[in-house]
C-alpha atoms as a PDB file:
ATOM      1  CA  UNK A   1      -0.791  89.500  54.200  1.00  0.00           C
ATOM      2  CA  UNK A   2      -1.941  86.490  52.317  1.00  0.00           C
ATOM      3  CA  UNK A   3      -3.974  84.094  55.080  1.00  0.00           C
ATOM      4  CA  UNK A   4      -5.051  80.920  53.459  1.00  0.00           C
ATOM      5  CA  UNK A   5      -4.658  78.595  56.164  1.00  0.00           C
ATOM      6  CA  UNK A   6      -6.223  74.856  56.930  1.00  0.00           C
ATOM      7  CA  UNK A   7      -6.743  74.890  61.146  1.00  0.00           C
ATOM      8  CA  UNK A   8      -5.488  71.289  62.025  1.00  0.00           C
ATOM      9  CA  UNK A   9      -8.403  69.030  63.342  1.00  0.00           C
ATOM     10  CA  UNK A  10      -5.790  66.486  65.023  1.00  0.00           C
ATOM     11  CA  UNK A  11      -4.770  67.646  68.950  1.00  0.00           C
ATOM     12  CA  UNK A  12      -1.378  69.273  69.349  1.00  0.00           C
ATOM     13  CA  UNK A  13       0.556  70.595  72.275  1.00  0.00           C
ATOM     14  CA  UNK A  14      -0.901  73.308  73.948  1.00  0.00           C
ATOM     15  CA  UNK A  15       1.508  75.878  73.371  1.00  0.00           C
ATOM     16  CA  UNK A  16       1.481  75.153  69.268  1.00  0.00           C
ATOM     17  CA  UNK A  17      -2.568  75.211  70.217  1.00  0.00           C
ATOM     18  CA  UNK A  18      -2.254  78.735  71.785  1.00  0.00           C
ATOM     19  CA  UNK A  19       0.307  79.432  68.781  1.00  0.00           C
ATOM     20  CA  UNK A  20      -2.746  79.335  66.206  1.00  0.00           C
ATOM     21  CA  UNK A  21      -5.163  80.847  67.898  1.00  0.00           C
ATOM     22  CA  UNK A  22      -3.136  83.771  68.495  1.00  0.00           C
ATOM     23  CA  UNK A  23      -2.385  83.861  64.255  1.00  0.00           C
ATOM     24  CA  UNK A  24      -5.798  83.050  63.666  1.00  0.00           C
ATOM     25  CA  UNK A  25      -6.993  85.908  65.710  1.00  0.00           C
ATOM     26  CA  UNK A  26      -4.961  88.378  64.271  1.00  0.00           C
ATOM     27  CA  UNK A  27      -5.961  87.200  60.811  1.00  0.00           C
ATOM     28  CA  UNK A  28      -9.313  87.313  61.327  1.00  0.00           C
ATOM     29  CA  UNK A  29     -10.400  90.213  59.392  1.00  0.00           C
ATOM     30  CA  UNK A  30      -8.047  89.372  56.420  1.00  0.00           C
ATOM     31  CA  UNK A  31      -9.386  85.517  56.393  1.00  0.00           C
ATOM     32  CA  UNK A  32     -13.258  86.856  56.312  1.00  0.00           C
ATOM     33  CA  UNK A  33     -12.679  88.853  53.456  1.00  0.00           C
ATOM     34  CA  UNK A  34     -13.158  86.878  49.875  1.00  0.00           C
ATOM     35  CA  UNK A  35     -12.370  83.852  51.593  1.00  0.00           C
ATOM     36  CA  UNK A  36     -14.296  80.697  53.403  1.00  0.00           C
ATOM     37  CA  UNK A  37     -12.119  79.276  55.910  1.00  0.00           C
ATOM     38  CA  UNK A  38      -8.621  78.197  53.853  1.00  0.00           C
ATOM     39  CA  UNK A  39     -10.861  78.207  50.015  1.00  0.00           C
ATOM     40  CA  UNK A  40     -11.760  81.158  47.619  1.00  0.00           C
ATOM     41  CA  UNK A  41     -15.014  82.404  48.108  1.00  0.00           C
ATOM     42  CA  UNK A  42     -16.115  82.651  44.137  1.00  0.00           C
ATOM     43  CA  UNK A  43     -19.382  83.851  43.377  1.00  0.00           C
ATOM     44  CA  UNK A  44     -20.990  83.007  40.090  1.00  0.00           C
ATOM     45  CA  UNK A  45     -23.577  84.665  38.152  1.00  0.00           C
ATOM     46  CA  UNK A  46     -24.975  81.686  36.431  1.00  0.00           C
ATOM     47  CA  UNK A  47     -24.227  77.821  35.559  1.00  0.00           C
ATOM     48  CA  UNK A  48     -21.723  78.742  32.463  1.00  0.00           C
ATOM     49  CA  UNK A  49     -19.829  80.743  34.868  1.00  0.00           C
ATOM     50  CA  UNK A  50     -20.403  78.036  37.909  1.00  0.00           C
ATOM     51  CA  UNK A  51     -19.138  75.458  35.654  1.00  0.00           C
ATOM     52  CA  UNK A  52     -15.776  76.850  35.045  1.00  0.00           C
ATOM     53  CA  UNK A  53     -15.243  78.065  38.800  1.00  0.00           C
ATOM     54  CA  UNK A  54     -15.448  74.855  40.196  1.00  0.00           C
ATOM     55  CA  UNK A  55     -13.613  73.291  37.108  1.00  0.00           C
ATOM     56  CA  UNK A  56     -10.850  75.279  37.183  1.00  0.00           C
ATOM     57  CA  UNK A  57     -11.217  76.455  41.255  1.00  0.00           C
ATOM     58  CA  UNK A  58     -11.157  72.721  42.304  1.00  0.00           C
ATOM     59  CA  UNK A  59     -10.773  72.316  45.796  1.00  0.00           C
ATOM     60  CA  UNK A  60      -9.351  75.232  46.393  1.00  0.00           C
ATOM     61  CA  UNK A  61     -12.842  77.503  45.971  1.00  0.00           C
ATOM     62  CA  UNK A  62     -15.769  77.608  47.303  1.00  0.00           C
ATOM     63  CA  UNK A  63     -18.507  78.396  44.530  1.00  0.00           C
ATOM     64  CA  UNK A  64     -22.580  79.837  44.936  1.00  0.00           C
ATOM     65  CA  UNK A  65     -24.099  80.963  42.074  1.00  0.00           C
ATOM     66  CA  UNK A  66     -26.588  83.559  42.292  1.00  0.00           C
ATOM     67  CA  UNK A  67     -29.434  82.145  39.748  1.00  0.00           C
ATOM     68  CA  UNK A  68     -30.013  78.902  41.618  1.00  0.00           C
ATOM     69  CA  UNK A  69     -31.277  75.893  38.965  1.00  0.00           C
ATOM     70  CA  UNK A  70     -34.689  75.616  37.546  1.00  0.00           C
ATOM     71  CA  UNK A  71     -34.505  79.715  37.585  1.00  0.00           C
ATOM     72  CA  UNK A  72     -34.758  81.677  34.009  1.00  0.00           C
ATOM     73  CA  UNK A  73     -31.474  83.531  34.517  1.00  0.00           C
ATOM     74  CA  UNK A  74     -32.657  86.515  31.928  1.00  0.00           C
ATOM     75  CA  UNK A  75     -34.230  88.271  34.247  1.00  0.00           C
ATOM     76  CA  UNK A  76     -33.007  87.805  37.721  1.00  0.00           C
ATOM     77  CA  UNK A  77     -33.771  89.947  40.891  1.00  0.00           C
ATOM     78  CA  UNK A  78     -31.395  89.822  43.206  1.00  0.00           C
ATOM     79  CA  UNK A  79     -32.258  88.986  47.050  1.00  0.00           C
ATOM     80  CA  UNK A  80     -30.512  91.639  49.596  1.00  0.00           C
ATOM     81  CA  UNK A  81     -28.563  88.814  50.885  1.00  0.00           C
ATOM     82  CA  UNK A  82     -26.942  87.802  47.535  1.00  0.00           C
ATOM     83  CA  UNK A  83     -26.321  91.275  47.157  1.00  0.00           C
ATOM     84  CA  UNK A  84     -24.789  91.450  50.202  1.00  0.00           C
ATOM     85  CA  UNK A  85     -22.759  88.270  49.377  1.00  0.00           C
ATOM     86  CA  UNK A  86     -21.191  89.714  46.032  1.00  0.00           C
ATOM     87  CA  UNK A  87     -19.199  92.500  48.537  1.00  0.00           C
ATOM     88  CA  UNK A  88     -17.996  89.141  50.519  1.00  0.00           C
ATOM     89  CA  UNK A  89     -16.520  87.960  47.216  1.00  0.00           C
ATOM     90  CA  UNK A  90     -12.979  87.042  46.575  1.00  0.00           C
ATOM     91  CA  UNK A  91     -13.587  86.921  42.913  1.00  0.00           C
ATOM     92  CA  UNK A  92     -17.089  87.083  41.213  1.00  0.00           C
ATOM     93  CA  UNK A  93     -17.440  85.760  37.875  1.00  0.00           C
ATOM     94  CA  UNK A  94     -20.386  87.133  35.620  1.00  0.00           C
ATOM     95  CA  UNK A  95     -21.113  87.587  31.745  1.00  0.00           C
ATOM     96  CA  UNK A  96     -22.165  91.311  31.047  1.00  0.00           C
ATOM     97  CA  UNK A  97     -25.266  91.648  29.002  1.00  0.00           C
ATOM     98  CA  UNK A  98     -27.308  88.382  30.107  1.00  0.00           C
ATOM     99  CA  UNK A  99     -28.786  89.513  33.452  1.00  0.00           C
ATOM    100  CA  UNK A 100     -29.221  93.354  33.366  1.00  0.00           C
ATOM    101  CA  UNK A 101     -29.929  93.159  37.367  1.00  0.00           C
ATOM    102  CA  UNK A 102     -26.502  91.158  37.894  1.00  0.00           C
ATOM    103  CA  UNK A 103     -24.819  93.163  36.168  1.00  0.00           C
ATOM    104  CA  UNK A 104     -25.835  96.631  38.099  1.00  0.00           C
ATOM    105  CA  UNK A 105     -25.388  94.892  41.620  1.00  0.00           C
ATOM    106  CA  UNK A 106     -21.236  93.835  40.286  1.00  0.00           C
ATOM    107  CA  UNK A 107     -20.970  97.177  39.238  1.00  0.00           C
ATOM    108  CA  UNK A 108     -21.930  99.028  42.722  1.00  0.00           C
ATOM    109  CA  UNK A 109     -20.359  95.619  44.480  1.00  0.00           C
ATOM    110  CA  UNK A 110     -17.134  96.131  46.707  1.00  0.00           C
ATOM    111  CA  UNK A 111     -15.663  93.155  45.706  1.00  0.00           C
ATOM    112  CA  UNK A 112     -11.931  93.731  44.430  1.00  0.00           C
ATOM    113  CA  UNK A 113     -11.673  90.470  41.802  1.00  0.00           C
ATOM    114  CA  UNK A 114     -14.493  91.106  39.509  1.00  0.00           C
ATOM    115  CA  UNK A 115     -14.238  89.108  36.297  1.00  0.00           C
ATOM    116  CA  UNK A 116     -16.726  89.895  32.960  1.00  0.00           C
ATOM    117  CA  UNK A 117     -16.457  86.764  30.601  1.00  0.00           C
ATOM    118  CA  UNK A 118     -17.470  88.857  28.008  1.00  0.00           C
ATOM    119  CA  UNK A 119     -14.384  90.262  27.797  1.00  0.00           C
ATOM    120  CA  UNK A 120     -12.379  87.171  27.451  1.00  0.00           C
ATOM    121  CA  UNK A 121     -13.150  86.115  24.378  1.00  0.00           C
ATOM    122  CA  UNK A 122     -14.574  88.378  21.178  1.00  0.00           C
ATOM    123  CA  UNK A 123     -18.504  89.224  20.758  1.00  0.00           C
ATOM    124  CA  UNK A 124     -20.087  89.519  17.261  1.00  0.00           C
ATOM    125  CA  UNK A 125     -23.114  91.079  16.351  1.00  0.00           C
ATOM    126  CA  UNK A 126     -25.890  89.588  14.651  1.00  0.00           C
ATOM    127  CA  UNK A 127     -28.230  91.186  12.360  1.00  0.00           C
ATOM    128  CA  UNK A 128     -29.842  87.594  11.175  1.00  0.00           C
ATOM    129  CA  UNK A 129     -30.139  84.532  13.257  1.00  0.00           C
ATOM    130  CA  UNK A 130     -26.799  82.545  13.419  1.00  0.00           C
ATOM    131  CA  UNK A 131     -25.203  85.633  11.750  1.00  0.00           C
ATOM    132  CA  UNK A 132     -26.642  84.060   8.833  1.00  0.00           C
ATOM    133  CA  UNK A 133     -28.083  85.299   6.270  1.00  0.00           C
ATOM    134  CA  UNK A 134     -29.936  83.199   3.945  1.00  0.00           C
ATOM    135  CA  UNK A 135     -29.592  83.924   0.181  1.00  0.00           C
ATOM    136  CA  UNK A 136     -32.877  85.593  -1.642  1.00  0.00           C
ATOM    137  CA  UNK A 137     -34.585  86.348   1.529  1.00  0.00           C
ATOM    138  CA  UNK A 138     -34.559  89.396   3.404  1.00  0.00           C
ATOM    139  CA  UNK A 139     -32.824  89.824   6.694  1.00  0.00           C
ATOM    140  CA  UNK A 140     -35.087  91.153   8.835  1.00  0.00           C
ATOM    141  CA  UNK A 141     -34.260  89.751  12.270  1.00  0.00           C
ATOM    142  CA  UNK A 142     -32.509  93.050  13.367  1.00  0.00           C
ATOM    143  CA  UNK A 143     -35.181  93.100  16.198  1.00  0.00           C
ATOM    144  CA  UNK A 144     -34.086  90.684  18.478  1.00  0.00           C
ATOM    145  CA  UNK A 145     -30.629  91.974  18.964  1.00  0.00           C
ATOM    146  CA  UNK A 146     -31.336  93.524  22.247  1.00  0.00           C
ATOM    147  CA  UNK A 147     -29.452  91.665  24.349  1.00  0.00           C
ATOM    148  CA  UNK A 148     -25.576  92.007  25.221  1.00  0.00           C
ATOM    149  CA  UNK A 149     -23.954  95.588  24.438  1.00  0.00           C
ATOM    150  CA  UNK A 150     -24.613  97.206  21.681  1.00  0.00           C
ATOM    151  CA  UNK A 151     -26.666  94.096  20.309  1.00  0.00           C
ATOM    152  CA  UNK A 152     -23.834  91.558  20.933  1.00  0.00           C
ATOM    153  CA  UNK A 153     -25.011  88.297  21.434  1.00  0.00           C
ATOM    154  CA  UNK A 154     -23.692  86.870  24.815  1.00  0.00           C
ATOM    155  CA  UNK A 155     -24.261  83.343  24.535  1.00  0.00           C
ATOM    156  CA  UNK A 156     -20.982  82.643  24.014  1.00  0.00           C
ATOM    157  CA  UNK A 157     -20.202  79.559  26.435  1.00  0.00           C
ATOM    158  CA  UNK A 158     -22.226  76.992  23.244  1.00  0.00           C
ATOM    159  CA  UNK A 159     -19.078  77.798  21.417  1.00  0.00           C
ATOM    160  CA  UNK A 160     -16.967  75.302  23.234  1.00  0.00           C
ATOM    161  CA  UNK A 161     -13.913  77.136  21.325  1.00  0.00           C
ATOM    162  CA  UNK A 162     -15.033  80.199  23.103  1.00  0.00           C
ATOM    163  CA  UNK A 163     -15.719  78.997  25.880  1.00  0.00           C
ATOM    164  CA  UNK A 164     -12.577  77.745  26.150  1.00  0.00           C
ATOM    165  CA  UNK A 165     -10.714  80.381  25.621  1.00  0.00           C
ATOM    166  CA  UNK A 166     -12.775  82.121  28.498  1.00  0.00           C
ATOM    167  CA  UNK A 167     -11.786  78.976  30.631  1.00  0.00           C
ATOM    168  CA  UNK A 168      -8.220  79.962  29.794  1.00  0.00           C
ATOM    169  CA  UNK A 169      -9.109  83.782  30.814  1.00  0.00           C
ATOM    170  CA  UNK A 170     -11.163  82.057  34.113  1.00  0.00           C
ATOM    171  CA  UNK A 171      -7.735  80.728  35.245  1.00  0.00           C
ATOM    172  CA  UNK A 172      -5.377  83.380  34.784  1.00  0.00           C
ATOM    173  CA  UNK A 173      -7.706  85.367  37.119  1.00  0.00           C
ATOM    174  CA  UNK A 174      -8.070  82.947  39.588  1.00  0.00           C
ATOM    175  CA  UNK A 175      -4.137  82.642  39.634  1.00  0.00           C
ATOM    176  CA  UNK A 176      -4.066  86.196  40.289  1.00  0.00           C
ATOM    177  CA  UNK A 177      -6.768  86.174  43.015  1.00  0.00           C
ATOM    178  CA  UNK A 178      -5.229  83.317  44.609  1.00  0.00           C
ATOM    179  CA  UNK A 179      -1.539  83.411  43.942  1.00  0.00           C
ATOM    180  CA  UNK A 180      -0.271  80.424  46.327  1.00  0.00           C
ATOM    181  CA  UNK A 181      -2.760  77.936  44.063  1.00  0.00           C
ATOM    182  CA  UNK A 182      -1.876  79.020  40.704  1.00  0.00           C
ATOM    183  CA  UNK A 183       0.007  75.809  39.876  1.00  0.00           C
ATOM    184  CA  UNK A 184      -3.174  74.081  40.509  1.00  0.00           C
ATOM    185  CA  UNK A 185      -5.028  76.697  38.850  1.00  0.00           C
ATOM    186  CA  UNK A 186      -3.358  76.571  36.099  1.00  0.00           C
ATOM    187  CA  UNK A 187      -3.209  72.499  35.476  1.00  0.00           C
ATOM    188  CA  UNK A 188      -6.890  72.205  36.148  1.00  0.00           C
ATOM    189  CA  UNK A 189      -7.522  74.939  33.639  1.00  0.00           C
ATOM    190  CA  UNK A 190      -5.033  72.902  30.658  1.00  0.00           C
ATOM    191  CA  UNK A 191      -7.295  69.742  31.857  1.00  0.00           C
ATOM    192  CA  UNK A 192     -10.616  71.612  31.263  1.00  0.00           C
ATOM    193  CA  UNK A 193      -9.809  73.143  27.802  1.00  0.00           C
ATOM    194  CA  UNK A 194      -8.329  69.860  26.806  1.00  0.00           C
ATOM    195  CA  UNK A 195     -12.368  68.411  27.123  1.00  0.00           C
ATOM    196  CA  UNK A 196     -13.514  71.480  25.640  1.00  0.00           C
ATOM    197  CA  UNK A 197     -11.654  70.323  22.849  1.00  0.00           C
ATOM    198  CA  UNK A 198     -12.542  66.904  22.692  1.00  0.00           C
ATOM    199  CA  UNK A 199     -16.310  68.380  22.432  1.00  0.00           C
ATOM    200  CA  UNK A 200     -15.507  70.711  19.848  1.00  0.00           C
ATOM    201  CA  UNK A 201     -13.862  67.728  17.412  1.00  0.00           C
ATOM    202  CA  UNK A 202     -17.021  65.243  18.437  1.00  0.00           C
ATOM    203  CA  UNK A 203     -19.511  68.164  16.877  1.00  0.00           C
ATOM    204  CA  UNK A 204     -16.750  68.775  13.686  1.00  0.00           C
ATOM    205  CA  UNK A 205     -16.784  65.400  12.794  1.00  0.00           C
ATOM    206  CA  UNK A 206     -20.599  64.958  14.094  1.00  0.00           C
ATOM    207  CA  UNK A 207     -21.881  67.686  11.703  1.00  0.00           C
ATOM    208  CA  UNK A 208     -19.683  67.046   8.912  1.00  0.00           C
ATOM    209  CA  UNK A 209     -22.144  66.177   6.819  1.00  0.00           C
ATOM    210  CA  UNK A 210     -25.785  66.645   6.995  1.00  0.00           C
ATOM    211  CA  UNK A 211     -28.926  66.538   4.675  1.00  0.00           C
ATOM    212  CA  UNK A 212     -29.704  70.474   6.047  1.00  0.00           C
ATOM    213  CA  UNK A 213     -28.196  72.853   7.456  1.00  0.00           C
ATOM    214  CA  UNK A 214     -30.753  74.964   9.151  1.00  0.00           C
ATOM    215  CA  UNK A 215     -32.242  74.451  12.621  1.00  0.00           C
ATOM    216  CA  UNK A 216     -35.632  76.559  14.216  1.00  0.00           C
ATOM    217  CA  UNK A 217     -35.190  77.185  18.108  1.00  0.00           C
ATOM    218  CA  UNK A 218     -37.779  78.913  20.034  1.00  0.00           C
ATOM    219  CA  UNK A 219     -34.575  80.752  21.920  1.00  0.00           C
ATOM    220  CA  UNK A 220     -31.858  82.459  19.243  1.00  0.00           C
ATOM    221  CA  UNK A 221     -29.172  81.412  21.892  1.00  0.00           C
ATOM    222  CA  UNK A 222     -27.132  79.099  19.258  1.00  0.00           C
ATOM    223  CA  UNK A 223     -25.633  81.404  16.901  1.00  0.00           C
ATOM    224  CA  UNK A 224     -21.710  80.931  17.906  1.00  0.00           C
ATOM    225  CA  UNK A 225     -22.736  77.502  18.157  1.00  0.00           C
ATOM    226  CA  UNK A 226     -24.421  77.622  14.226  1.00  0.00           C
ATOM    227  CA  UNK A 227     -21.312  80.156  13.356  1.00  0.00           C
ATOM    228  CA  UNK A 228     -18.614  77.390  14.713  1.00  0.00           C
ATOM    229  CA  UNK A 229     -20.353  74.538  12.515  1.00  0.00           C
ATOM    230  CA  UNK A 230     -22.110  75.925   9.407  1.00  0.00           C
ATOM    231  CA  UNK A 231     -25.165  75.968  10.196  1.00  0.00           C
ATOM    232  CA  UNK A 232     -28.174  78.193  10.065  1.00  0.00           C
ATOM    233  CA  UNK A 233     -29.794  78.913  13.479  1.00  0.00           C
ATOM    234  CA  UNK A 234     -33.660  80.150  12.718  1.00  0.00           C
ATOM    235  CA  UNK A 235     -34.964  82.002  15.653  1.00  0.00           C
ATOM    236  CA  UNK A 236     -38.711  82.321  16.669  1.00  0.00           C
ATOM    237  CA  UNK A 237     -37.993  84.839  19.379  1.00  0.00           C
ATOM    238  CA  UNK A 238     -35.040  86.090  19.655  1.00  0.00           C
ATOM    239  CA  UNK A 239     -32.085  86.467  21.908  1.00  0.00           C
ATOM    240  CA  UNK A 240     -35.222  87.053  25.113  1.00  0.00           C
ATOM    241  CA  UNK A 241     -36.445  84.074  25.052  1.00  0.00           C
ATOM    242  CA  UNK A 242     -39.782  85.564  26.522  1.00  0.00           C
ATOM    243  CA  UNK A 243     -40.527  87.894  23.212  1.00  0.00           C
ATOM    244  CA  UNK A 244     -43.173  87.040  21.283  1.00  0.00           C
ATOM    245  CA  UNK A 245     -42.679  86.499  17.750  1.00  0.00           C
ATOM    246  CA  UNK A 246     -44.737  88.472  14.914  1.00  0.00           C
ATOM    247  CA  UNK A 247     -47.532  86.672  12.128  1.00  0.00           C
ATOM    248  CA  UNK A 248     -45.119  87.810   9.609  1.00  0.00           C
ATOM    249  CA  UNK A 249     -41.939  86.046  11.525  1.00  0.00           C
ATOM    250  CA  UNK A 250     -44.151  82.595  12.010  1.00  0.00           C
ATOM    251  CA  UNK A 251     -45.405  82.845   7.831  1.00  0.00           C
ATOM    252  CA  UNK A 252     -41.339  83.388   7.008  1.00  0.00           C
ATOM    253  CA  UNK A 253     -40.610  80.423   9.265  1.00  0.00           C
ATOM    254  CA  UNK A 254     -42.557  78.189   7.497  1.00  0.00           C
ATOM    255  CA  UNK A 255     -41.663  79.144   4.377  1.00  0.00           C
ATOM    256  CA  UNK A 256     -37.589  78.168   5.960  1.00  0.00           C
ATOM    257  CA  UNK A 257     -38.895  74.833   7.205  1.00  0.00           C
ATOM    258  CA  UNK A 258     -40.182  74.231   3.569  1.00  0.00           C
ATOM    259  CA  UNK A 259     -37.224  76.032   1.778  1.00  0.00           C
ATOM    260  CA  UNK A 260     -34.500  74.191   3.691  1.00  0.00           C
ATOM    261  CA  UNK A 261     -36.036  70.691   4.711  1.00  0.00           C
ATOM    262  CA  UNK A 262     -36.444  71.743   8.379  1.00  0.00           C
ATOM    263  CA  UNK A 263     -37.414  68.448  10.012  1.00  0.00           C
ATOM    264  CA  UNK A 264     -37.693  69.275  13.868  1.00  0.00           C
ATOM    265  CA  UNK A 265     -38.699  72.818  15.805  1.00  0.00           C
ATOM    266  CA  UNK A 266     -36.598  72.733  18.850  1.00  0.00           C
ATOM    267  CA  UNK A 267     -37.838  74.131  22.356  1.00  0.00           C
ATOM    268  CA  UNK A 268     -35.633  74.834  25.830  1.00  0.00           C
ATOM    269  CA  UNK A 269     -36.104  73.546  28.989  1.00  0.00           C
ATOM    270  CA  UNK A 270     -36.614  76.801  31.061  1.00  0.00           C
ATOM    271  CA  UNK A 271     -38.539  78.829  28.859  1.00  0.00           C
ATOM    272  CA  UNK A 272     -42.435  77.949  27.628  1.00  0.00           C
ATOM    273  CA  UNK A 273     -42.448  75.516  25.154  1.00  0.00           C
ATOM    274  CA  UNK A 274     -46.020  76.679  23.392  1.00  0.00           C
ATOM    275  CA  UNK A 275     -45.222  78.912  20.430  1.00  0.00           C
ATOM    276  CA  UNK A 276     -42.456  76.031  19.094  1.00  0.00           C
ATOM    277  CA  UNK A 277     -45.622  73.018  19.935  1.00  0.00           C
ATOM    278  CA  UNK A 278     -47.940  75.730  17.704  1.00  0.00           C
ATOM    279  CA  UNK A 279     -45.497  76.472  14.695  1.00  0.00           C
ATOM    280  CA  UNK A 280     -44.751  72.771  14.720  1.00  0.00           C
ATOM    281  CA  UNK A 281     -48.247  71.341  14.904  1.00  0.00           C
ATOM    282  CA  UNK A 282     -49.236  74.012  12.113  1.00  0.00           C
ATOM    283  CA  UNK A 283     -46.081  72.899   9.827  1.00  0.00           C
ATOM    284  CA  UNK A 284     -46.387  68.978  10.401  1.00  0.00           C
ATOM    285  CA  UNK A 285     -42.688  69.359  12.235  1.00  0.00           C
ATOM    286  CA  UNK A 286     -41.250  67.135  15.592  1.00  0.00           C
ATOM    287  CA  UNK A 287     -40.482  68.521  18.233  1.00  0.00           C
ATOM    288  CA  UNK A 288     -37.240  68.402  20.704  1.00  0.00           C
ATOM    289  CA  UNK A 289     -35.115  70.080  22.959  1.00  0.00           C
ATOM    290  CA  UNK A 290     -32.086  72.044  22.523  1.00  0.00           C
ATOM    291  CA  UNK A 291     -30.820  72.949  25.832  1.00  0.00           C
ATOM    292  CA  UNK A 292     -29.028  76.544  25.578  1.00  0.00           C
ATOM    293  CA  UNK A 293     -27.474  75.393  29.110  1.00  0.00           C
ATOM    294  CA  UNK A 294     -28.312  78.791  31.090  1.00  0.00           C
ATOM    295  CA  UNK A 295     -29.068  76.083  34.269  1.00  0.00           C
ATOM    296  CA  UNK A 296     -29.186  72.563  34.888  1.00  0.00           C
ATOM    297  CA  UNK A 297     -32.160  70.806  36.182  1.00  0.00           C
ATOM    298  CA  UNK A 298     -34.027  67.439  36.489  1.00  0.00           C
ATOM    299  CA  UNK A 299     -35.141  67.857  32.840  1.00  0.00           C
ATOM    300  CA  UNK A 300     -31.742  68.294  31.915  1.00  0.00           C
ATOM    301  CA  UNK A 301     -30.666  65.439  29.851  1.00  0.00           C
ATOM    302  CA  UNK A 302     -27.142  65.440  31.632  1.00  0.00           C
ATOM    303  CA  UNK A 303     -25.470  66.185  34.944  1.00  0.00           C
ATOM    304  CA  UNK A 304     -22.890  69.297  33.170  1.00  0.00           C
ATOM    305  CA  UNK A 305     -21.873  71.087  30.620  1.00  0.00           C
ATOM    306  CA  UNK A 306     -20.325  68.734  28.889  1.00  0.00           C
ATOM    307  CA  UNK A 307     -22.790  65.674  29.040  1.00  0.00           C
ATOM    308  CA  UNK A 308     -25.788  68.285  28.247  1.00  0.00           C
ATOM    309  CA  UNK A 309     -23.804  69.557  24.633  1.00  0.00           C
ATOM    310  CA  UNK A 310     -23.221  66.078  24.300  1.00  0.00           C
ATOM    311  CA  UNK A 311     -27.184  65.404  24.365  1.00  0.00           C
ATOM    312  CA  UNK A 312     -27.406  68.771  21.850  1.00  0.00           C
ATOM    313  CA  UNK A 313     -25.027  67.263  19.546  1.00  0.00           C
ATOM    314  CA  UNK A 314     -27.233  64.225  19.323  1.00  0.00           C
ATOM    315  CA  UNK A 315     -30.222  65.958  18.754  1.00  0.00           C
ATOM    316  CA  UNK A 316     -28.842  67.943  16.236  1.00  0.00           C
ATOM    317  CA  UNK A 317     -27.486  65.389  14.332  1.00  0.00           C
ATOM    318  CA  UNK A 318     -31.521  63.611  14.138  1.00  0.00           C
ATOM    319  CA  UNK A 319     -32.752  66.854  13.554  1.00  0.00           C
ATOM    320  CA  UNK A 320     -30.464  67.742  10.620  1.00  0.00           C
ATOM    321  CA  UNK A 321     -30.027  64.203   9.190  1.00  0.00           C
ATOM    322  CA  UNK A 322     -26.005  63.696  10.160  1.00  0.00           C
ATOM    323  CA  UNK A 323     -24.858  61.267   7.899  1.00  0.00           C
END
């Protein structure tokens, strides 16, 4: 039976008292399972994923994610009592292919409501950086497509058109897992894509015209992002943003910053910042972040999602000379 009920604080008569206790009891085992008191228990693998549970969950859910902020989500060990705490689940919410460690534990996890992002919207492959290729050079980037399956890059929530369709995905799942909320579900989940909109017009219209088109991130997390507005993401590592990039990769870089009237190299704020301060410094570039948006912290230059693409889009449109 479906128990999702809010004990009354106020004092009632005693036998109406005695009435609940006796329901409660009997509902106990049913209640502790996926649930925390009358709200969805939702467990999250990482910010993208926290974000659109407690968008779309509301009041109705309670949310923990399991890479807590300031943490490098790419490779996450999980604590016995998180692993414990995915079986507790009512509905976990991951993205296969980001945290190899995660995604084991969901797989061996008890939970009945498991829910893979990936599989919500479509993931491309990339053989260059940004799926682009750049004409008259060779593209030989096929290295850092480790990550995802098959070499898919997962960074699909800085695509707010995929990520809203994902949102949309996010929903109908919750609906299902929590049946008696759906109406709610469902109306915070219109209200959420509706920003996700409003974002994606902002960096149309933003990006509409710029004096370049190309853009060199330490991290190759931006290529839905670069795919979505026509631009051409230059990776120094790839999609780890812990790999270490070859002589050969750093000469070809500098030849793109040259090429393509790169003004700015553009560092994250949870990975080490040194190899984009060095290729900089040694190509007379700026520096700046681009926040791929894997967790937010104090450096974080906004409180969610949306404010922190906002703060992208900005520095995008200095780095590329938005007209």
């Amino acid at each position: 039976m479906n128990v999702r009920r809010l004990i009354p604080t106020t004092a009632a008569a005693g036998a109406v008292a005695l009435g609940l206790m006796a329901v409660s009891a009997c509902s106990t085992s049913d209640a502790a399972e996926g649930s925390n008191g009358d709200r969805l228990k939702v467990v999250a693998s990482f910010y993208p994923m926290q974000y659109l549970a407690e968008e779309i969950g509301g009041d109705h859910v309670s949310v923990s994610t399991l890479t807590q902020p300031g943490v490098e989500p790419h490779d996450l060990e999980l604590k016995p009592r998180q692993t414990a705490e995915l079986n507790e689940a009512g509905l976990i919410l991951y993205l296969k292919g980001i945290q190899p460690a995660v995604d084991k534990a969901i797989t061996q996890s008890e939970a009945k409501n498991k829910v893979d992002a990936a599989t919500l919207t479509e993931l491309e492959h990339h053989g260059t950086e940004g799926g682009h290729s750049h004409e008259g050079e060779e593209a030989g980037h096929d290295e850092h497509a480790g990550e995802g399956e098959a070499g898919a890059d997962p960074h699909i929530w800085l695509d707010p058109v995929k990520y809203a369709e994902v949102a949309k995905g996010v929903g109908k799942s919750l609906e299902k897992a929590d049946p008696d909320n759906a109406a709610d579900y469902k109306k915070n989940t219109d209200a959420l894509v509706k920003k996700l909109d409003g974002l994606n017009g902002k960096y149309q219209q933003g990006l509409k015209t710029t004096a370049t088109k190309t853009f060199i991130t330490t991290h190759a997390a931006f290529g839905y992002l670069a795919e979505r507005y026509g631009l051409d993401q230059e990776g120094i590592a790839g999609l780890d943003p812990e790999s270490e990039p070859s002589p050969a990769r750093i000469k070809d870089l500098q030849a793109i910053a040259k090429k393509d009237k790169v003004s700015t190299v553009f560092f994250e704020t949870l990975a080490s910042d040194k190899t984009a301060k060095t290729l900089a410094k040694d190509t007379g570039l700026k520096t700046d972040v681009l926040d791929p948006l894997e967790g937010i912290t104090d450096k974080s230059k906004g409180d969610d999602y949306i404010e922190v693409m906002e703060s992208n889009l900005t520095a995008l449109q200095k780095a590329l000379g938005a007209k």
